[in-house]
N, C-alpha and C. Protein backbone atom coordinates (compact mmCIF):
# COMPACT_ATOMS: atom_id res chain seq x y z
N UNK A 1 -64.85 69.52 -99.09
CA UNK A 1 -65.96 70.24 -99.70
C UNK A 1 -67.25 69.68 -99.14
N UNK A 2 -68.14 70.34 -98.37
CA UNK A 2 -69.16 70.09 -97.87
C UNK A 2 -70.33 70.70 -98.58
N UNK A 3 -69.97 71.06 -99.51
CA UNK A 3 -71.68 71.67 -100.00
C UNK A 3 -72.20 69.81 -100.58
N UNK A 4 -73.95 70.19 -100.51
CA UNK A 4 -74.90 69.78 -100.93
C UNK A 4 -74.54 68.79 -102.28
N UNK A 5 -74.72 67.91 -102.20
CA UNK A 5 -74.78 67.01 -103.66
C UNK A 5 -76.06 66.88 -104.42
N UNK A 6 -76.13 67.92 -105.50
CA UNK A 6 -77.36 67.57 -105.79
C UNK A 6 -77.74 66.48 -106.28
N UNK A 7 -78.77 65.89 -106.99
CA UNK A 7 -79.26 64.32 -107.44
C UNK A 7 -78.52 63.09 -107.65
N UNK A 8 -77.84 62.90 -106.29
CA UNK A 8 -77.65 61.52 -105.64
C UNK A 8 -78.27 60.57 -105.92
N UNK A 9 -77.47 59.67 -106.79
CA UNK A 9 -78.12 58.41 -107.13
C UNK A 9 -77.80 56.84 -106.02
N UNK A 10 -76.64 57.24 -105.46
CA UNK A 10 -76.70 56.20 -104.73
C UNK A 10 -74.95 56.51 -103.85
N UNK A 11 -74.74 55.89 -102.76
CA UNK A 11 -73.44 55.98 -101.93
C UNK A 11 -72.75 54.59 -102.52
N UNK A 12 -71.34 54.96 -102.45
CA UNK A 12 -70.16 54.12 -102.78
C UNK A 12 -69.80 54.08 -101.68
N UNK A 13 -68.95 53.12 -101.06
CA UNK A 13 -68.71 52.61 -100.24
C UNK A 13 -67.26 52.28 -100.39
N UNK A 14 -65.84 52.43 -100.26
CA UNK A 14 -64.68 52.30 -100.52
C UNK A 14 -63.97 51.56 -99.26
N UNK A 15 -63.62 50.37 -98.97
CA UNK A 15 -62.77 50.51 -97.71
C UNK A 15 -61.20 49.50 -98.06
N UNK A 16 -60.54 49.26 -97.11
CA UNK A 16 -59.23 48.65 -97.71
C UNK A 16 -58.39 48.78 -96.07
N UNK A 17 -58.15 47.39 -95.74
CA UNK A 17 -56.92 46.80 -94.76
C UNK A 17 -55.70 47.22 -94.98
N UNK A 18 -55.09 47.75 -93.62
CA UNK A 18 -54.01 48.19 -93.40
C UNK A 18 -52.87 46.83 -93.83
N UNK A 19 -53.96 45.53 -93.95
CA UNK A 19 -52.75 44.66 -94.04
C UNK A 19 -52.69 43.59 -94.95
N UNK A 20 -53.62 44.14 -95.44
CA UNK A 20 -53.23 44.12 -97.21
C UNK A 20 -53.78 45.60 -98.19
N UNK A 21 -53.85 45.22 -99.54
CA UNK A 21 -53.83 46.78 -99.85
C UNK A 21 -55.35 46.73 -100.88
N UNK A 22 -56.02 45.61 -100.84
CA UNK A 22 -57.21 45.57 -101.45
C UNK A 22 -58.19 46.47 -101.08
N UNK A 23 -58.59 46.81 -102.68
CA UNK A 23 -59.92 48.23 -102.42
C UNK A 23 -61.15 47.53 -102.32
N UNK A 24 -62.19 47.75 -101.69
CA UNK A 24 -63.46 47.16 -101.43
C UNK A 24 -64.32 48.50 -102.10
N UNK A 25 -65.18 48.19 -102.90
CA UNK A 25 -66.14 48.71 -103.13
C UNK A 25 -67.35 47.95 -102.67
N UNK A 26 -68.52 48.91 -102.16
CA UNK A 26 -70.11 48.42 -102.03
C UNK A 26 -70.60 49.82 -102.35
N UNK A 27 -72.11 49.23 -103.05
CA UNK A 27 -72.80 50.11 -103.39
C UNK A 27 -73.79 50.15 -102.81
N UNK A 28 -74.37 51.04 -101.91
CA UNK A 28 -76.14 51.40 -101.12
C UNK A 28 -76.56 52.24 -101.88
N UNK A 29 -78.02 52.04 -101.74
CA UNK A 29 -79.20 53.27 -102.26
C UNK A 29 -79.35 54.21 -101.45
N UNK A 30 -79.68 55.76 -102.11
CA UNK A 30 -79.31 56.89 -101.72
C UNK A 30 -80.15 57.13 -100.73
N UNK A 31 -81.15 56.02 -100.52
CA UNK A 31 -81.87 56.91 -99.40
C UNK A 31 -81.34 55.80 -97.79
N UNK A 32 -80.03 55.18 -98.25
CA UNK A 32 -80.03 54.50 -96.73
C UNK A 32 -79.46 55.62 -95.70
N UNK A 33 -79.19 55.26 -94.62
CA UNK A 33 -78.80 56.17 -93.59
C UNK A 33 -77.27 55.13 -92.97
N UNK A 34 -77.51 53.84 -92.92
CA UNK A 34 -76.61 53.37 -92.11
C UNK A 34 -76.14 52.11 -93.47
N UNK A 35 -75.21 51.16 -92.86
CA UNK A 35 -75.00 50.30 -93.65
C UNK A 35 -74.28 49.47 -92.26
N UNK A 36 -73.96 48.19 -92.76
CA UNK A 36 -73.14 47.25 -92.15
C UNK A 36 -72.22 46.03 -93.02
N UNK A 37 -71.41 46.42 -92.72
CA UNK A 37 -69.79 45.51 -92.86
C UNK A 37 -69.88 43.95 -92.41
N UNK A 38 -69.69 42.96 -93.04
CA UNK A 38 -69.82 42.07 -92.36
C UNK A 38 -68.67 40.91 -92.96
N UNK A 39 -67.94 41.39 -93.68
CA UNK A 39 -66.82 40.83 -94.61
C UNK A 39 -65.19 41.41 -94.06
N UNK A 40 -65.28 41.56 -92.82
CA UNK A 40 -64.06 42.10 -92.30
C UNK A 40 -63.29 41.27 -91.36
N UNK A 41 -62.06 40.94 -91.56
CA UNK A 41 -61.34 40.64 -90.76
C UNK A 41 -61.43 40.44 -89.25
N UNK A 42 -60.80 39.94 -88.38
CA UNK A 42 -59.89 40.26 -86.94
C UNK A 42 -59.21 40.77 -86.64
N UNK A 43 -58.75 41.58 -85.92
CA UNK A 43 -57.83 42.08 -85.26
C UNK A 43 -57.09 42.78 -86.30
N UNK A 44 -57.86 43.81 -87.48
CA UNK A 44 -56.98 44.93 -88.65
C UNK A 44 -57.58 46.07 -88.33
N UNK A 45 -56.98 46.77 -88.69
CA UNK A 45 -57.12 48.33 -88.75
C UNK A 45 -57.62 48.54 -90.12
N UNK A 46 -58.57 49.51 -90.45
CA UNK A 46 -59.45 49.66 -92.10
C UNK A 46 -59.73 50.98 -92.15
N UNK A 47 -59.52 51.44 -93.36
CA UNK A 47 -59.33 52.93 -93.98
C UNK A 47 -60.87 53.01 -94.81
N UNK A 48 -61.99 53.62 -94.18
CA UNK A 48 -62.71 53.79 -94.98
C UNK A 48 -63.98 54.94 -95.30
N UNK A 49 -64.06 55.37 -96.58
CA UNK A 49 -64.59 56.74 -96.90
C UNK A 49 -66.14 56.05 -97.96
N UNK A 50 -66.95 56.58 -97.98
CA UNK A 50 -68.30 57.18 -98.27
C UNK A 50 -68.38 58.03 -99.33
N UNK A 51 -68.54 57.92 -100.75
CA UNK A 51 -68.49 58.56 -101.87
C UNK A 51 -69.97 58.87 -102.38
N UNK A 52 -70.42 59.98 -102.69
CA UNK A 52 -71.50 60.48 -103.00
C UNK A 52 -71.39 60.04 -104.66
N UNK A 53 -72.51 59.50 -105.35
CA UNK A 53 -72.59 58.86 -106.59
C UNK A 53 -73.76 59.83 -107.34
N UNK A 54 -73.35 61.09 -108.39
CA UNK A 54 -74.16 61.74 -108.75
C UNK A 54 -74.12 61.90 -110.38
N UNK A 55 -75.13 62.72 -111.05
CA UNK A 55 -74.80 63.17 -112.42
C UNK A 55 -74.77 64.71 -112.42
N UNK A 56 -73.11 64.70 -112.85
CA UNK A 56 -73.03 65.89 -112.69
C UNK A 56 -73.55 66.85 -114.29
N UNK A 57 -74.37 67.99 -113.70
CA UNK A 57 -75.23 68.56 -114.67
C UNK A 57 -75.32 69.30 -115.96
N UNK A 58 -73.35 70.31 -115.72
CA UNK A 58 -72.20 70.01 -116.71
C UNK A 58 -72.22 69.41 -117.38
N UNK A 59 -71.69 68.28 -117.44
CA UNK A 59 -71.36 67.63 -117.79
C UNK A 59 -71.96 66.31 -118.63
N UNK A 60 -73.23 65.98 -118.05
CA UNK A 60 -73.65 65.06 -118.24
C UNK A 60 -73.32 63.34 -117.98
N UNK A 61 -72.31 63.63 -116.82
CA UNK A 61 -71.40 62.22 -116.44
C UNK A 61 -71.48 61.70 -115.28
N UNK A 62 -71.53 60.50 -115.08
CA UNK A 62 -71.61 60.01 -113.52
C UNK A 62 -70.29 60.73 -112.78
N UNK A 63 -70.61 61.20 -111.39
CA UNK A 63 -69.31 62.06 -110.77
C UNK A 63 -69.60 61.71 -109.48
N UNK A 64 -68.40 61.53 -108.82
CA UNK A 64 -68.33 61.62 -107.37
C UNK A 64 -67.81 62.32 -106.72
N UNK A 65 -68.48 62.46 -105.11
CA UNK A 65 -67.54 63.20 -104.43
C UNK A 65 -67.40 62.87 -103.37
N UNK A 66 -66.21 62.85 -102.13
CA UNK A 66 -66.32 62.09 -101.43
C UNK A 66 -67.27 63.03 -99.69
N UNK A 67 -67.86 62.10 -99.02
CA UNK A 67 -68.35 62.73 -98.19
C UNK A 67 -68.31 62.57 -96.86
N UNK A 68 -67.60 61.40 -96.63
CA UNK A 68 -66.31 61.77 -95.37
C UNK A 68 -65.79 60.15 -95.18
N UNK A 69 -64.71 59.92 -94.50
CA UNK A 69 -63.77 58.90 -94.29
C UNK A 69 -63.42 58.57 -92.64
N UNK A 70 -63.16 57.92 -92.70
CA UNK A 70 -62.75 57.01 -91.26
C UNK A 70 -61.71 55.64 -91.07
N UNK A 71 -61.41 55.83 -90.15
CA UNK A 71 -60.39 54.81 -90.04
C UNK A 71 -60.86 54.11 -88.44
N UNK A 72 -60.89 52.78 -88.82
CA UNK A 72 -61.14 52.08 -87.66
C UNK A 72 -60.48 50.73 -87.30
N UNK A 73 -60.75 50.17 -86.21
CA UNK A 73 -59.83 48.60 -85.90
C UNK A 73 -61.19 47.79 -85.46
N UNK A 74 -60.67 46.58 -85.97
CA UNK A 74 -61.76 45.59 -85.69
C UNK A 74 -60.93 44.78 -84.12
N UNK A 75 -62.07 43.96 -83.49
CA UNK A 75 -61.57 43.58 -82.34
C UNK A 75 -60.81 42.04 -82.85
N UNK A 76 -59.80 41.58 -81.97
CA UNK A 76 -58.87 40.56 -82.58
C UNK A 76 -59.83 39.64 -81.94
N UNK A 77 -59.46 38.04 -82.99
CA UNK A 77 -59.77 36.85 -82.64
C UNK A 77 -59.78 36.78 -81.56
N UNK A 78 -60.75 35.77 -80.94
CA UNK A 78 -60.77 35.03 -79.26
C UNK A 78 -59.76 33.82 -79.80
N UNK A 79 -58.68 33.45 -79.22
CA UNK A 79 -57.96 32.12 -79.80
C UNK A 79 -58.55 31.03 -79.11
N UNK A 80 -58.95 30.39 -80.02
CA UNK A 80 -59.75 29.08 -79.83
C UNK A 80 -58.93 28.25 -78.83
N UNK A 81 -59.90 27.36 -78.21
CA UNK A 81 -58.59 26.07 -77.55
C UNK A 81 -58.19 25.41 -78.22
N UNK A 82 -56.44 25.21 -78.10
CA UNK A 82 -55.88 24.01 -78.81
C UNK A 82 -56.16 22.85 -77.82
N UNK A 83 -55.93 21.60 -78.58
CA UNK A 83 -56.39 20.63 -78.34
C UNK A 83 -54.53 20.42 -77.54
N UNK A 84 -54.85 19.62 -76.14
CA UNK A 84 -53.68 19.52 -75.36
C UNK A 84 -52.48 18.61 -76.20
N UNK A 85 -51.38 19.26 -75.62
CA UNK A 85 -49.97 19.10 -76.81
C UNK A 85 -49.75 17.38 -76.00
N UNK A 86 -49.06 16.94 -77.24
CA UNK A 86 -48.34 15.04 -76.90
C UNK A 86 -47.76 14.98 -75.78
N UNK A 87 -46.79 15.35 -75.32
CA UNK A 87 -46.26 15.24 -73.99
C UNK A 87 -47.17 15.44 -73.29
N UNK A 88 -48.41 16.53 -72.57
CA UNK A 88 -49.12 16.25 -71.78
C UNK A 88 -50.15 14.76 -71.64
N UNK A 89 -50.71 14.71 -73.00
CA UNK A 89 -51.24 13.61 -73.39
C UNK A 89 -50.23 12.03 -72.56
N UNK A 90 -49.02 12.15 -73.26
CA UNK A 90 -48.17 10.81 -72.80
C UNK A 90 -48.09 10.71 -71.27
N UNK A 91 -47.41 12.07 -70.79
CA UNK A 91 -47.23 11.81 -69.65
C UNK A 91 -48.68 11.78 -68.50
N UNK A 92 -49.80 12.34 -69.03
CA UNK A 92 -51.11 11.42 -68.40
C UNK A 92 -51.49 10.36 -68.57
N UNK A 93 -51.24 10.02 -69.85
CA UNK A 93 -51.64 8.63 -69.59
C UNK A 93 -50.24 7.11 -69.27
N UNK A 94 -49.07 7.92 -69.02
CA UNK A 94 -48.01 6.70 -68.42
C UNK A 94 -48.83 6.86 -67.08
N UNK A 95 -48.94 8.16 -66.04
CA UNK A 95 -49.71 8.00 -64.67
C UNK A 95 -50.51 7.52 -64.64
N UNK A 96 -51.84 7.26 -65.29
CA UNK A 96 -52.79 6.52 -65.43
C UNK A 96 -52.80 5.39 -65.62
N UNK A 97 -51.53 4.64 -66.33
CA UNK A 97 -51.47 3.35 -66.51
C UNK A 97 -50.64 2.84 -65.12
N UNK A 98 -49.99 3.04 -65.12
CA UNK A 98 -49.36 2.89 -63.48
C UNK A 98 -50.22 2.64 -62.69
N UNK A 99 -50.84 3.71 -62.31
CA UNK A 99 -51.72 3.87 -61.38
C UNK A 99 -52.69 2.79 -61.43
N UNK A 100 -52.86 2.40 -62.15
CA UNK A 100 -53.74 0.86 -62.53
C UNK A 100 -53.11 -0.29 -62.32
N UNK A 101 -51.81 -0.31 -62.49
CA UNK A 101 -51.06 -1.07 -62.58
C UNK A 101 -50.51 -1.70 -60.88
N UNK A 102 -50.18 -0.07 -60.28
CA UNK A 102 -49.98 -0.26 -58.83
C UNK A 102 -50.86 -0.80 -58.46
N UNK A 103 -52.62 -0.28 -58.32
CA UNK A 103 -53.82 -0.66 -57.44
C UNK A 103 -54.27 -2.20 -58.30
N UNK A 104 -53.50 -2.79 -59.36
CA UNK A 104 -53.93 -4.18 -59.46
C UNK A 104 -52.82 -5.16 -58.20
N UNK A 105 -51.66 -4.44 -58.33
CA UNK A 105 -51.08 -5.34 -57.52
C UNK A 105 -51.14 -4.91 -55.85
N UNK A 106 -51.58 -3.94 -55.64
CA UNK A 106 -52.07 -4.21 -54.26
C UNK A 106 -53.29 -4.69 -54.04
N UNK A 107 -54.25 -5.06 -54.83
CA UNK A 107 -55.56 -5.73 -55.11
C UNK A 107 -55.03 -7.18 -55.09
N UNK A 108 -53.76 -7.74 -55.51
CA UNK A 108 -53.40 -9.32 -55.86
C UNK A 108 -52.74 -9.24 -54.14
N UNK A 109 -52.22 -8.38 -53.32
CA UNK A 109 -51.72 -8.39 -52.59
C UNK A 109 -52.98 -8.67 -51.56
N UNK A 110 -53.72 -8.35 -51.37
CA UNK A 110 -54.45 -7.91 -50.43
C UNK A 110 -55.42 -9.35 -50.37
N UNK A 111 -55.35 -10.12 -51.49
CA UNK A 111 -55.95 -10.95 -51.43
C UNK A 111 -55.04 -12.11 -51.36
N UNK A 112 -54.68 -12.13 -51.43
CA UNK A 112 -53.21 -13.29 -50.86
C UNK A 112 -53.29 -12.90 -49.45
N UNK A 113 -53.31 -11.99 -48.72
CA UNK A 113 -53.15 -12.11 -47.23
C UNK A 113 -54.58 -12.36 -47.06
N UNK A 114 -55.17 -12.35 -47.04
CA UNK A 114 -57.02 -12.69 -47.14
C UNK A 114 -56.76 -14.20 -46.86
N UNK A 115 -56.64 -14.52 -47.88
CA UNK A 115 -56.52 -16.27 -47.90
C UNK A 115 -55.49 -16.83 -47.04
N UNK A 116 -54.34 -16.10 -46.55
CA UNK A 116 -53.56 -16.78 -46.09
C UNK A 116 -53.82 -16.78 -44.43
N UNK A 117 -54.99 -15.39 -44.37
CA UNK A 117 -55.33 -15.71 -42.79
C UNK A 117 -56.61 -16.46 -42.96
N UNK A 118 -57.37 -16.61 -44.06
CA UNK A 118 -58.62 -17.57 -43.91
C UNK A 118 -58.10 -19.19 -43.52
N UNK A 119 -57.02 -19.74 -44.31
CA UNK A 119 -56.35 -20.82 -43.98
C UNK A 119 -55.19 -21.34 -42.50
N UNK A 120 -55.57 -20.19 -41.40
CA UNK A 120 -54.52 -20.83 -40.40
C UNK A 120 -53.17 -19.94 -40.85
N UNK A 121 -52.68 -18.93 -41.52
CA UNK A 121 -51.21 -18.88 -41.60
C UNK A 121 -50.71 -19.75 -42.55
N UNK A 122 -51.20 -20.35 -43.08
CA UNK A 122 -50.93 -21.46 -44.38
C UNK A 122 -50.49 -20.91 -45.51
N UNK A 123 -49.78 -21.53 -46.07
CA UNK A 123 -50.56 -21.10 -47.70
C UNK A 123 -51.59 -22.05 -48.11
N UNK A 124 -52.13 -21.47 -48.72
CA UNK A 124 -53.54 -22.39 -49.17
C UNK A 124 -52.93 -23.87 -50.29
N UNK A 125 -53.75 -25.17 -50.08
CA UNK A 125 -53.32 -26.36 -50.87
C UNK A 125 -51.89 -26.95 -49.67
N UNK A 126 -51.84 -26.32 -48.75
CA UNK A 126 -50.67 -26.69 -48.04
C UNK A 126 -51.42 -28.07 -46.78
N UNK A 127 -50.26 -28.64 -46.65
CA UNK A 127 -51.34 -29.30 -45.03
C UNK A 127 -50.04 -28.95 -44.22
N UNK A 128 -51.52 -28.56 -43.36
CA UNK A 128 -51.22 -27.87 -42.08
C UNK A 128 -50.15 -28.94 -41.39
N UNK A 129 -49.43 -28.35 -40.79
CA UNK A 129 -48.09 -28.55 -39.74
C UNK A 129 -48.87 -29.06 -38.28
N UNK A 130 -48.36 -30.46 -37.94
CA UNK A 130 -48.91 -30.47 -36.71
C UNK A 130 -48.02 -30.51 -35.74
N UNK A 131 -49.05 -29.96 -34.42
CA UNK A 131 -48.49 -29.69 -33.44
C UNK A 131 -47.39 -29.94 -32.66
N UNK A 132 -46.66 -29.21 -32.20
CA UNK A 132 -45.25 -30.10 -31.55
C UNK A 132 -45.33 -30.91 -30.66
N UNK A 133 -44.79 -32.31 -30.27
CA UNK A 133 -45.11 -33.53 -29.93
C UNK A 133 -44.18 -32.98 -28.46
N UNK A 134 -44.81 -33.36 -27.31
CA UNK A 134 -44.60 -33.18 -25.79
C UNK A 134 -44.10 -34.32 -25.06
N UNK A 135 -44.68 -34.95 -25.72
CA UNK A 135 -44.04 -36.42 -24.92
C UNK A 135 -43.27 -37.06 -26.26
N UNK A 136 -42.91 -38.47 -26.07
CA UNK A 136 -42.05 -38.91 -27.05
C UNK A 136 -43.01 -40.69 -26.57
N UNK A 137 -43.62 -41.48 -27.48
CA UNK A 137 -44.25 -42.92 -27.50
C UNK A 137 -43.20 -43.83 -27.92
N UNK A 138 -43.32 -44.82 -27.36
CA UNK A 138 -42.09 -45.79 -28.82
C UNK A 138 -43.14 -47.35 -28.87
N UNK A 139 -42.66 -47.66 -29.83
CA UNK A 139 -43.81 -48.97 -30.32
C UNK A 139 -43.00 -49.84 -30.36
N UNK A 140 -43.28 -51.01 -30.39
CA UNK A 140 -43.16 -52.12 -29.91
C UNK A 140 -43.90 -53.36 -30.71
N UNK A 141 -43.13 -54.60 -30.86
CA UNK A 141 -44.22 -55.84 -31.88
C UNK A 141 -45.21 -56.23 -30.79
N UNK A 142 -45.15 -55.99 -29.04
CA UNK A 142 -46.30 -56.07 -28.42
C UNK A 142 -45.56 -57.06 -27.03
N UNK A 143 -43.75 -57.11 -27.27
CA UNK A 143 -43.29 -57.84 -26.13
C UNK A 143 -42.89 -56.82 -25.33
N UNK A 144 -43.01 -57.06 -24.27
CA UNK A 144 -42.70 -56.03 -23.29
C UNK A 144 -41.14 -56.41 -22.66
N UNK A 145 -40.40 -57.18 -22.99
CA UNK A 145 -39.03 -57.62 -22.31
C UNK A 145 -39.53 -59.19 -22.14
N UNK A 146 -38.33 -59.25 -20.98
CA UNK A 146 -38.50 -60.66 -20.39
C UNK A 146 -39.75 -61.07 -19.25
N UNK A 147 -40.40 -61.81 -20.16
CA UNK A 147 -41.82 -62.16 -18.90
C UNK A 147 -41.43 -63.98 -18.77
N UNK A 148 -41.28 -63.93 -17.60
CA UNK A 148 -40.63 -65.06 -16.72
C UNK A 148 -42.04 -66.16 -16.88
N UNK A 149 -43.29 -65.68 -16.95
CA UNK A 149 -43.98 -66.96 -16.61
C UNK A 149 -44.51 -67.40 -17.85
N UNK A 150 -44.29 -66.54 -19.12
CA UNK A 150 -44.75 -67.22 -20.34
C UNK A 150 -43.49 -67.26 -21.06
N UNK A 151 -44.02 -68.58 -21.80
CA UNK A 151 -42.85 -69.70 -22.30
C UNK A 151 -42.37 -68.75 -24.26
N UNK A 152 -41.43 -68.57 -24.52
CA UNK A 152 -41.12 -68.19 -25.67
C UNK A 152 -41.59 -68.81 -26.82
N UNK A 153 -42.31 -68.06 -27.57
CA UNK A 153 -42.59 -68.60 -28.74
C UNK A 153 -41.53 -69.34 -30.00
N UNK A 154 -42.53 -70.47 -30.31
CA UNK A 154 -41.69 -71.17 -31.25
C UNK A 154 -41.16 -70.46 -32.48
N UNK A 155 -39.66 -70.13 -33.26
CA UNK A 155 -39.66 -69.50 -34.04
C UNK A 155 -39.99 -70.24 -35.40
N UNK A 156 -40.32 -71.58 -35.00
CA UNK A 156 -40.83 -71.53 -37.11
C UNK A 156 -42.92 -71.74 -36.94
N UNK A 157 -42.96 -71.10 -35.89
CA UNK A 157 -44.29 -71.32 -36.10
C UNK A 157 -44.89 -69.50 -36.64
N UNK A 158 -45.50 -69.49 -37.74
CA UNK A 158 -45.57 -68.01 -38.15
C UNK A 158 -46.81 -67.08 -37.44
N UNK A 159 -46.89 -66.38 -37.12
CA UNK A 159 -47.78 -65.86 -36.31
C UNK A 159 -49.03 -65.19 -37.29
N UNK A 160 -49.73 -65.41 -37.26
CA UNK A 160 -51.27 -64.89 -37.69
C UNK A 160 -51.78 -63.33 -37.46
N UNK A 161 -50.68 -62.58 -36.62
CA UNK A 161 -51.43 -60.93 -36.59
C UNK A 161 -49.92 -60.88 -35.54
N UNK A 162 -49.84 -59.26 -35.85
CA UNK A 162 -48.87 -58.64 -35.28
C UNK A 162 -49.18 -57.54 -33.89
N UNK A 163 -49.43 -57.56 -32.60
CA UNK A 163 -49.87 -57.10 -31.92
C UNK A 163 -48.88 -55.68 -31.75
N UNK A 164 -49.27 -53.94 -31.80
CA UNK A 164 -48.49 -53.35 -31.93
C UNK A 164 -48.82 -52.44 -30.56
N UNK A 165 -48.21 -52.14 -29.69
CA UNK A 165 -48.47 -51.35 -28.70
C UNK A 165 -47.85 -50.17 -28.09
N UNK A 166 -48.32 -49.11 -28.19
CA UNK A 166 -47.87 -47.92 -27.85
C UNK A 166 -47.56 -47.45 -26.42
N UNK A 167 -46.54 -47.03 -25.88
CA UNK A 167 -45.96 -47.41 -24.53
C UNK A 167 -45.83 -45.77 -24.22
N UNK A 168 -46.94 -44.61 -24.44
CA UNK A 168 -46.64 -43.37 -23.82
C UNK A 168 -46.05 -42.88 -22.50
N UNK A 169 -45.53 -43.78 -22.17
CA UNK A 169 -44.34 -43.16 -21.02
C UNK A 169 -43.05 -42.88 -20.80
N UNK A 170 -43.44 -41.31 -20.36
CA UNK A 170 -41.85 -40.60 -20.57
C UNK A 170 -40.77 -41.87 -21.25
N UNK A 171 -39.55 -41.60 -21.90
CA UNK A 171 -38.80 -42.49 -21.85
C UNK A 171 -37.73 -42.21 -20.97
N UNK A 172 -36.81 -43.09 -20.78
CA UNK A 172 -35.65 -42.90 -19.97
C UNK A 172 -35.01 -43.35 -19.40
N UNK A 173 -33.90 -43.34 -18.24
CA UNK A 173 -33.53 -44.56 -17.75
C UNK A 173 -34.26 -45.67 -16.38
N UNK A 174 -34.97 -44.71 -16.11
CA UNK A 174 -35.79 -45.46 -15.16
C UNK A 174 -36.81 -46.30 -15.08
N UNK A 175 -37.03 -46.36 -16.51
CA UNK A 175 -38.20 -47.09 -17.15
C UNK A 175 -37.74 -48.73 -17.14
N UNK A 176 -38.66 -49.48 -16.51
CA UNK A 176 -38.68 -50.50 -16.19
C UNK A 176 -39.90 -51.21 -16.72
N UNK A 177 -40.06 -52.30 -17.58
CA UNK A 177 -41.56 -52.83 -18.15
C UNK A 177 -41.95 -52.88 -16.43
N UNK A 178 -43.54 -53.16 -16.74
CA UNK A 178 -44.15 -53.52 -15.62
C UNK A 178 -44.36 -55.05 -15.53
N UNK A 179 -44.29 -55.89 -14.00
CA UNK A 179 -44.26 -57.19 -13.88
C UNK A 179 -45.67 -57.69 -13.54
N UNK A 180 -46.07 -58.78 -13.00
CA UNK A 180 -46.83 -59.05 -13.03
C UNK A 180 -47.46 -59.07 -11.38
């Protein structure tokens, strides 16, 4: 029914979710043109009609009538970010600890060969290895064999210093003290 409503006191407002079954009433003044919704859901579908609020003249009674309906969908939630699930969490941070773990010990590594070429090939606190010996010396209390022109010392007379002498020549069988 489209005729004219005469003395309109004000629009009703009726609406109600497909997914639940609650009736919404709002009431505007008769002289608005538009209105706005701002109590609606995400992602529902809504059934809703526009009721003309009058006194009917008959009668003498508040009466309505309705003056047209619609059905519409609201746009669905944006889904928020979840916060990253435990397993990703664990298994980043076992790599991360590793990974710290590896670059400390190639950091302990790297400095151990550091020191071990600052010291000669050593290990450090070590003493150094000396050189390999080419010839062969042999020592002596300072007699050289039999010397024909000096007389043998007395054995209970005790001697006052020990003369020690180092004889660097090749050894072998050809070695003969030297005479005089």
């Amino acid at each position: 029914d489209q005729r004219p409503v005469p003395g309109i006191r004000m629009y009703q407002i009726q609406y109600n979710s497909s997914a639940d079954d609650i009736l919404v009433y709002r009431m505007i003044p008769a002289d608005s043109r538009s209105f706005l919704l701002t109590d609606l859901a995400s992602g529902r579908t809504y059934d809703l009609c526009v009721l003309a609020v009058y006194e009917d003249s008959a009668t003498g009674l508040t009466a309505t009538r309705p003056v047209g309906c619609a059905r519409f969908s609201t746009e669905p939630a944006l889904r928020p970010c979840a916060a990253p699930h435990a397993p990703f969490l664990g298994g980043t941070m076992i790599i991360a600890l590793g990974g710290v773990i590896v670059a400390s010990v190639l950091v302990f590594i790297f400095v151990l060969l550091l020191r071990y070429k600052v010291h000669g090939g050593q290990p450090p606190g070590k003493a150094k290895a000396t050189a390999p010996v080419s010839s062969v010396c042999s020592q002596t209390n300072g007699a050289l064999g039999p010397v024909p022109s000096a007389p043998a010392p007395e054995p209970a007379a005790p001697r006052a210093h020990t003369v020690v002498q180092l004889d660097c020549e090749p050894w072998g069988p050809s070695h003969e003290p030297a005479g005089p």
